[in-house]
Protein backbone atom coordinates (compact mmCIF):
# COMPACT_ATOMS: atom_id res chain seq x y z
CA UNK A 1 35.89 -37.00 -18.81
CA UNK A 2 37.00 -37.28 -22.34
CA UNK A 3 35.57 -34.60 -23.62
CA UNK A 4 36.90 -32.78 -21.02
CA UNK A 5 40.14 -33.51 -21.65
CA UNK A 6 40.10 -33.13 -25.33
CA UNK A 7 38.89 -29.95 -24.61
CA UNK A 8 41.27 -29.16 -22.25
CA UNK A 9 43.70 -29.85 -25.07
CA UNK A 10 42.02 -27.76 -27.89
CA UNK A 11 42.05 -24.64 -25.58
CA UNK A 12 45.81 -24.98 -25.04
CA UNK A 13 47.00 -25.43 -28.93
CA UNK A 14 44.54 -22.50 -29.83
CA UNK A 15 47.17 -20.16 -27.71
CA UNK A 16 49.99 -22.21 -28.07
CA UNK A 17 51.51 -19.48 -30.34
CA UNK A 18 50.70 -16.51 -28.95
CA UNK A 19 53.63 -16.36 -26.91
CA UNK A 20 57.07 -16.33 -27.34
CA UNK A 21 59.53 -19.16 -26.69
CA UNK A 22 62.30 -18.46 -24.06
CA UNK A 23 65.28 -16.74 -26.18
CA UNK A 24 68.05 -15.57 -23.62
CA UNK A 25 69.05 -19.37 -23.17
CA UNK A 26 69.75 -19.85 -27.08
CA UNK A 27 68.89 -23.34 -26.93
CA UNK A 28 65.54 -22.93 -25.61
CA UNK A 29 64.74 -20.38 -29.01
CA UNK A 30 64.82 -23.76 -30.57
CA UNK A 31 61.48 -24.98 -29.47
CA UNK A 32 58.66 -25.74 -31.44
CA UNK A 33 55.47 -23.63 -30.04
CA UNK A 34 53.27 -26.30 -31.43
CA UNK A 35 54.46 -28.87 -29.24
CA UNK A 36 51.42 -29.32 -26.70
CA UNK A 37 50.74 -31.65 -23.97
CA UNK A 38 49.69 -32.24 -21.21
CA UNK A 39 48.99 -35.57 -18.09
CA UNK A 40 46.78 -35.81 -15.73
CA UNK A 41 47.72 -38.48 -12.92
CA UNK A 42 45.73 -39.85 -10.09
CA UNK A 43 47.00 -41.33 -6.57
CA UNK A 44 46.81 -44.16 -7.73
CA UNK A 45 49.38 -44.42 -10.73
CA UNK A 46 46.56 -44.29 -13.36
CA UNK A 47 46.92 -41.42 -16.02
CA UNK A 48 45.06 -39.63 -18.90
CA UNK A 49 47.03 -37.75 -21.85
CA UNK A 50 47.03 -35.79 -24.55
CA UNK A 51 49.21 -34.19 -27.41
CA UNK A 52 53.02 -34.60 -27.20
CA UNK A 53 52.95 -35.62 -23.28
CA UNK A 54 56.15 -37.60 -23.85
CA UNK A 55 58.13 -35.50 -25.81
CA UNK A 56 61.18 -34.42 -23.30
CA UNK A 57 62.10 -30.86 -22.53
CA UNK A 58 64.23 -29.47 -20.43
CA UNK A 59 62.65 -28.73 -16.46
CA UNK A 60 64.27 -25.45 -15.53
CA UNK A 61 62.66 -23.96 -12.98
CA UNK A 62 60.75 -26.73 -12.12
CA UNK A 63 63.28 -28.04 -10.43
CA UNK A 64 63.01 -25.51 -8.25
CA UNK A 65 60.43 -28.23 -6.34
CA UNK A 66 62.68 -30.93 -6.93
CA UNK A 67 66.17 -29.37 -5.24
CA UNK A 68 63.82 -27.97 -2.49
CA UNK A 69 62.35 -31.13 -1.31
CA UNK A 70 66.02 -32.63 -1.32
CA UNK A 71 67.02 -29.89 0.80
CA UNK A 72 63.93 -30.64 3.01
CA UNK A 73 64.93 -34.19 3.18
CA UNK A 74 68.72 -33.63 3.93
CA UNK A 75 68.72 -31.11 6.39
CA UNK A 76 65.16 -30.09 7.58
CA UNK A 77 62.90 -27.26 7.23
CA UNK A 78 64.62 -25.03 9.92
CA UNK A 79 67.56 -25.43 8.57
CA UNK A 80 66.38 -24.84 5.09
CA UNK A 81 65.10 -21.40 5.77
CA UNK A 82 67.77 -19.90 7.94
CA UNK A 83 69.23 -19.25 4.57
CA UNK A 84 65.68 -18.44 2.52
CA UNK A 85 62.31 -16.57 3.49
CA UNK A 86 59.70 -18.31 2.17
CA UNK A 87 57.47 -14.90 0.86
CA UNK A 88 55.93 -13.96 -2.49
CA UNK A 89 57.73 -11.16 -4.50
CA UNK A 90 55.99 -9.06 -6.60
CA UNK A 91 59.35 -9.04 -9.00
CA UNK A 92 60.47 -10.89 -11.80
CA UNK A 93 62.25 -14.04 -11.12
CA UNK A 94 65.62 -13.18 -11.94
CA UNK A 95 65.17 -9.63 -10.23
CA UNK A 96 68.57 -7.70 -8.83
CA UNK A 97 67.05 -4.75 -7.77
CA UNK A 98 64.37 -5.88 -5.89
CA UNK A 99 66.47 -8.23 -3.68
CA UNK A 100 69.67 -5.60 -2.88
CA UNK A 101 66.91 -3.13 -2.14
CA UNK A 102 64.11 -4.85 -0.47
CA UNK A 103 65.65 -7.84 1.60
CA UNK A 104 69.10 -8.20 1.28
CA UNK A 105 69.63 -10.56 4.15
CA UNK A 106 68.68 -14.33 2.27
CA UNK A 107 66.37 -14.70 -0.86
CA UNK A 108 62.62 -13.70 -1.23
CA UNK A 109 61.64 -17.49 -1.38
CA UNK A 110 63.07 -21.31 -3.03
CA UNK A 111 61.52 -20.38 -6.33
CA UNK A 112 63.06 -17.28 -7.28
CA UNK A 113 66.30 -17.73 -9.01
CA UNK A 114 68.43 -16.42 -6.13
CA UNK A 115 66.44 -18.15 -3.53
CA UNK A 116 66.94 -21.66 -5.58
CA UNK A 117 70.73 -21.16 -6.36
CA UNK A 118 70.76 -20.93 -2.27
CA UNK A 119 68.62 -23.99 -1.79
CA UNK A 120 70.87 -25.98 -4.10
CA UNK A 121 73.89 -25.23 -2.19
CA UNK A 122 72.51 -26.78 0.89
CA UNK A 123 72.19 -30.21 -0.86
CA UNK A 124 74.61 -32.73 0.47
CA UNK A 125 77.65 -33.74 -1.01
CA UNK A 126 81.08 -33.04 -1.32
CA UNK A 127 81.60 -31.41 -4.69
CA UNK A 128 79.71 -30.81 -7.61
CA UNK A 129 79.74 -34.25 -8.95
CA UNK A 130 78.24 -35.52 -6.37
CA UNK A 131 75.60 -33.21 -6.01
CA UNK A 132 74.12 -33.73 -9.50
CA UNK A 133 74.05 -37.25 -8.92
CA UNK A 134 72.06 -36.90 -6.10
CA UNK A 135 69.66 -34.57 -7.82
CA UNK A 136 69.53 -37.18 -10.97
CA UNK A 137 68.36 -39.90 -8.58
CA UNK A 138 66.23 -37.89 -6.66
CA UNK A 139 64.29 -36.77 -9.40
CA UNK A 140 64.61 -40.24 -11.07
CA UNK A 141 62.86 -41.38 -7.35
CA UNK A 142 60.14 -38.75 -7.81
CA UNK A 143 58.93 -39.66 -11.93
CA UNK A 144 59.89 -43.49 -11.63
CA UNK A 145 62.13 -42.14 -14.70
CA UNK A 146 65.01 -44.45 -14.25
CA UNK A 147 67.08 -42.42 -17.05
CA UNK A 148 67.14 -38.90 -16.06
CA UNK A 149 69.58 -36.72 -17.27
CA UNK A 150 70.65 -33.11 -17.79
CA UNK A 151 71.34 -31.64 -21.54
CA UNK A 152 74.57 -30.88 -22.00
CA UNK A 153 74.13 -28.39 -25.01
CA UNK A 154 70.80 -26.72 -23.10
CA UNK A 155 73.71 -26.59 -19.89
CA UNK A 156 76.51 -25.19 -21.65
CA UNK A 157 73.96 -22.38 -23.10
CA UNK A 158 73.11 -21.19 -19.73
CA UNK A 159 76.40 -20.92 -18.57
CA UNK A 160 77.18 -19.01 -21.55
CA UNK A 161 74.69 -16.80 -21.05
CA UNK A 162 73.21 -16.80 -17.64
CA UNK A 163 75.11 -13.46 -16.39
CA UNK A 164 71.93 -12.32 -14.86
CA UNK A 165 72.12 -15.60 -12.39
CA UNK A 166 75.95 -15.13 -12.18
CA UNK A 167 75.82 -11.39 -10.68
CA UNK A 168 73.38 -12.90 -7.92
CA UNK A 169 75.39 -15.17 -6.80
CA UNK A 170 78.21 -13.39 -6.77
CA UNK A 171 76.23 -10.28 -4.79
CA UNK A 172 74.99 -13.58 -2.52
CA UNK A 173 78.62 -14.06 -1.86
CA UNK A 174 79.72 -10.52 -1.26
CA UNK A 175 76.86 -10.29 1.49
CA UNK A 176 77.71 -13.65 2.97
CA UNK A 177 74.48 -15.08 1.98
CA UNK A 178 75.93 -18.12 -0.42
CA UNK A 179 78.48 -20.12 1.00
CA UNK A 180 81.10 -21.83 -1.21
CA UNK A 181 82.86 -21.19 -4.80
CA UNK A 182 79.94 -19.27 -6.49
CA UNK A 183 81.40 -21.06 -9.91
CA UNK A 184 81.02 -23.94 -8.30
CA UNK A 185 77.01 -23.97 -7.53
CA UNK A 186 76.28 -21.63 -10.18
CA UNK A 187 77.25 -24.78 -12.49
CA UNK A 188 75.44 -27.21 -10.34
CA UNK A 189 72.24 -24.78 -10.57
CA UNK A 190 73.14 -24.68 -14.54
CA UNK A 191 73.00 -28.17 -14.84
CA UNK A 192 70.24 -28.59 -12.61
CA UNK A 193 67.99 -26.57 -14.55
CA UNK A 194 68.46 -28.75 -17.71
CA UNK A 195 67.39 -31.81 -16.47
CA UNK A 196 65.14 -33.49 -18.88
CA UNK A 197 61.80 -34.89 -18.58
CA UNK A 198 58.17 -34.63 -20.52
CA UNK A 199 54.47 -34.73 -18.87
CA UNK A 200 54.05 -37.71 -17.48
CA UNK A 201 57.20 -37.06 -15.14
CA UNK A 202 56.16 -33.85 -13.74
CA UNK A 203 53.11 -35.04 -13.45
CA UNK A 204 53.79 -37.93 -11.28
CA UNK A 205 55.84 -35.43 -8.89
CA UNK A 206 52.89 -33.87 -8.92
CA UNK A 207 51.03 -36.60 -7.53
CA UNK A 208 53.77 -37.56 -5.19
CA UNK A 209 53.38 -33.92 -4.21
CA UNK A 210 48.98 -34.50 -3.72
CA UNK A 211 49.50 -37.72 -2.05
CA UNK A 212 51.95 -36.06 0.76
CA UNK A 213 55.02 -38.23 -0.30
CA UNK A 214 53.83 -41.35 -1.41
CA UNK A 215 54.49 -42.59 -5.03
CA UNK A 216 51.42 -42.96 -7.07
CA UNK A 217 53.16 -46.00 -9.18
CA UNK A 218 55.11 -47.46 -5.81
CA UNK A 219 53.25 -46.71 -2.88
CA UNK A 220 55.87 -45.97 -1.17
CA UNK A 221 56.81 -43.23 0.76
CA UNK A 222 59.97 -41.19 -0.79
CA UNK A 223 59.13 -38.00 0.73
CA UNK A 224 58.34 -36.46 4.33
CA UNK A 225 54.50 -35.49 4.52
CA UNK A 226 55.64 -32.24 6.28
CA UNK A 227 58.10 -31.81 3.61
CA UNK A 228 55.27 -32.37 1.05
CA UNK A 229 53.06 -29.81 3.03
CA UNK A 230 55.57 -27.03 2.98
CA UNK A 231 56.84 -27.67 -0.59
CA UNK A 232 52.86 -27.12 -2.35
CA UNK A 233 52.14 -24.12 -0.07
CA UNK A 234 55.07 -22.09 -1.56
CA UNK A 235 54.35 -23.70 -5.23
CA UNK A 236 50.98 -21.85 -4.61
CA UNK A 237 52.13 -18.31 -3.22
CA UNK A 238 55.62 -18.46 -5.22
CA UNK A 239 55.58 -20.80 -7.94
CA UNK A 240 54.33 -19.10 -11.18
CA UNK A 241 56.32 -15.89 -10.37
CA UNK A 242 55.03 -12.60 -10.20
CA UNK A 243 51.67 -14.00 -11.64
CA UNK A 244 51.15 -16.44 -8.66
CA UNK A 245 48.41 -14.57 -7.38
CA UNK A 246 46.43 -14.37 -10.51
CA UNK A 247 47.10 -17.90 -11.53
CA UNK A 248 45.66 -18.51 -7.98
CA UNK A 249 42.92 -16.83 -8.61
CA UNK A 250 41.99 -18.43 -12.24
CA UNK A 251 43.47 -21.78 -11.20
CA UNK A 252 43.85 -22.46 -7.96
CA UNK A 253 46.59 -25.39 -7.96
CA UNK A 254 50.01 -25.28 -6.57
CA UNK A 255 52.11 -25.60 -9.40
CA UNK A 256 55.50 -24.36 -10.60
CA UNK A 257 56.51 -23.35 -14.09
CA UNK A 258 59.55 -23.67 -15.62
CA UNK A 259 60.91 -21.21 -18.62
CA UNK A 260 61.08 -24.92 -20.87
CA UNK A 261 57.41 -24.65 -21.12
CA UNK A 262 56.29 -26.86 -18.34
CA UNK A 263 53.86 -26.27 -15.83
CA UNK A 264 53.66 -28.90 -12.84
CA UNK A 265 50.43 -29.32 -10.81
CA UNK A 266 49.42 -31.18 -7.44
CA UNK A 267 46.15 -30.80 -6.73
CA UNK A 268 46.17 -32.05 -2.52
CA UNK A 269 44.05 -35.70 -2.20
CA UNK A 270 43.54 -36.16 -6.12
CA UNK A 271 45.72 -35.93 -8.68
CA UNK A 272 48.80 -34.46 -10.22
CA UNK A 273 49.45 -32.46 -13.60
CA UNK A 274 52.12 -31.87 -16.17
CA UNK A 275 51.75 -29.89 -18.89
CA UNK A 276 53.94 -28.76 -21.86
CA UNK A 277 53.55 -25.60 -24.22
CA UNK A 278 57.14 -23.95 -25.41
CA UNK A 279 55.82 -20.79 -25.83
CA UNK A 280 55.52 -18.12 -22.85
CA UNK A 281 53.56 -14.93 -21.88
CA UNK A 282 55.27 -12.03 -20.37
CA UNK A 283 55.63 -13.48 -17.18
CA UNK A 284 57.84 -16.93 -18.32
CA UNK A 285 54.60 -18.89 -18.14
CA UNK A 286 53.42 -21.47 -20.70
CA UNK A 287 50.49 -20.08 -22.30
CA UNK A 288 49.20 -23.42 -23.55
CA UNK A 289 49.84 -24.88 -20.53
CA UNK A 290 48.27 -22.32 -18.17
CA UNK A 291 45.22 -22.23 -20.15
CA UNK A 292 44.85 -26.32 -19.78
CA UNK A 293 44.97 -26.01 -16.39
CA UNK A 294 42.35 -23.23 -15.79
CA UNK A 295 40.02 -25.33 -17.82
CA UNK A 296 41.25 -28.43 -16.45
CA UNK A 297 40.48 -26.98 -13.05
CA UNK A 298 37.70 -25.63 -13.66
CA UNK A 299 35.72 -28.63 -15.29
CA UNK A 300 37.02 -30.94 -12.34
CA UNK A 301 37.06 -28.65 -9.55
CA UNK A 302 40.26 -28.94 -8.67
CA UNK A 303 41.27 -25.37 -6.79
CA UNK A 304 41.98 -25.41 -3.62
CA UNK A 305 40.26 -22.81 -2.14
């Protein structure tokens, strides 16, 4: 198993700089390619690591998973998707075109920015202060990570910048898809995005995510099975964007990336998986960390199908 992992490890730093780190959030240009990590975490609470697993980094999109199951838990799966499909796109996450054109009644699916900007306006609570909370002690239930927080200076860089997400949700509104100030939950979605957290967090959502709701560390239940069910079947038909299919194919894992450089894994019954690799391919995908978890899966036989 060692050997596996250092391996595992070698594979990812040897493409850790053939990417290119994330530069339309100016912040993000910041990171170090180098930086490599990644957890693996059983049911059970017990973990294996390598590289810089605990350096912290800002989620983005993989919050996608953690808004989602909120969602789930506040107002239930029909509810949920009365306002989101829950199909693949072939289109880039941040797409326009594809969703006026294609399907302009609700968002392609929760992992898609337009489809998560929906999903975080469901969450309950009154105003935007008290919808972040929630999300901070949500996640903070999920990773056992009893000082989550969001980056200011990463959040004040997307809202600077993100005028991609802002014409969305301002088309959402003109269609009567988004309900509510647009301002108002593109911020929440800003700040959302730059929560913090390193590898062994994502991983143990991961392995909340395996073990259908129950804490690895606790024991406990802090999700719905069902809503643990739903969330890893779209992770594994949405959640690496328009490459899901071929990481399916290569991997096999439900996972979701995020354009920080994290990749989070829940492999059903056995384990979860963070890893952490600035850099990104074409598609916003960690190229360290995707090529840890092919060989990852591939050594333990992790894919599903």
């Amino acid at each position: 198993m060692e050997d596996i992992l250092n391996k595992a490890y070698e594979e990812g730093t040897k493409v850790a700089t053939q990417g290119n780190v994330a530069s339309y959030i100016p912040e993000l240009e910041k990171g170090n390619p180098e930086d490599v990590g990644f957890v693996i975490m059983d049911l059970k609470g017990n973990y294996k690591a390598r590289g810089q697993y605990l350096k912290s980094f800002t989620l983005q999109s993989i919050t996608k998973v953690i808004t989602l199951l909120l969602a789930l838990e506040d107002i239930g799966e029909e509810e949920v998707f009365k306002h989101v499909h829950m199909e693949p796109t072939g289109d880039p996450f941040n797409s326009i075109m594809s969703f006026e054109v294609k399907n302009p009644e609700k968002p392609f699916n929760p992992m898609i920015n337009a489809g998560a900007m929906v999903v975080t306006s469901l969450i309950h609570g009154e105003e935007k202060k008290e919808k972040i909370q929630r999300i901070l002690e949500f996640t903070s239930l999920l990773t056992g990570n009893l000082e989550t927080r969001y980056d200011r200076t990463v959040y004040e860089s997307e809202k600077a910048t993100g005028n991609r997400n802002r014409s969305l949700a301002y088309f959402m509104k003109s269609t009567g898809i988004m309900k509510g100030d647009p301002e108002e939950i593109l911020d929440l979605y800003f700040m959302q995005c730059s929560i913090l957290g390193n590898c062994k967090d994502i991983a143990t959502i991961g392995a909340v995510l395996a073990g259908n709701g129950i804490h690895p560390e606790t024991g406990e239940r802090v999700i719905r099975k069902e809503n643990a069910r739903i969330v890893k079947t779209i992770m594994t038909t949405c959640g690496m964007y328009d490459a899901s299919g071929e990481f399916a194919v290569s991997c096999g894992v439900p996972a979701k990336s995020g354009v920080g450089g994290g990749i989070l894994g829940a492999v059903p019954g056995r384990c979860g998986i963070g890893t952490f690799g600035p850099a990104l391919d074409a598609k916003g995908n960690s190229t360290a960390g995707i090529r840890m978890m092919e060989y990852l899966s591939r050594k333990l036989d992790l894919s599903i199908f």
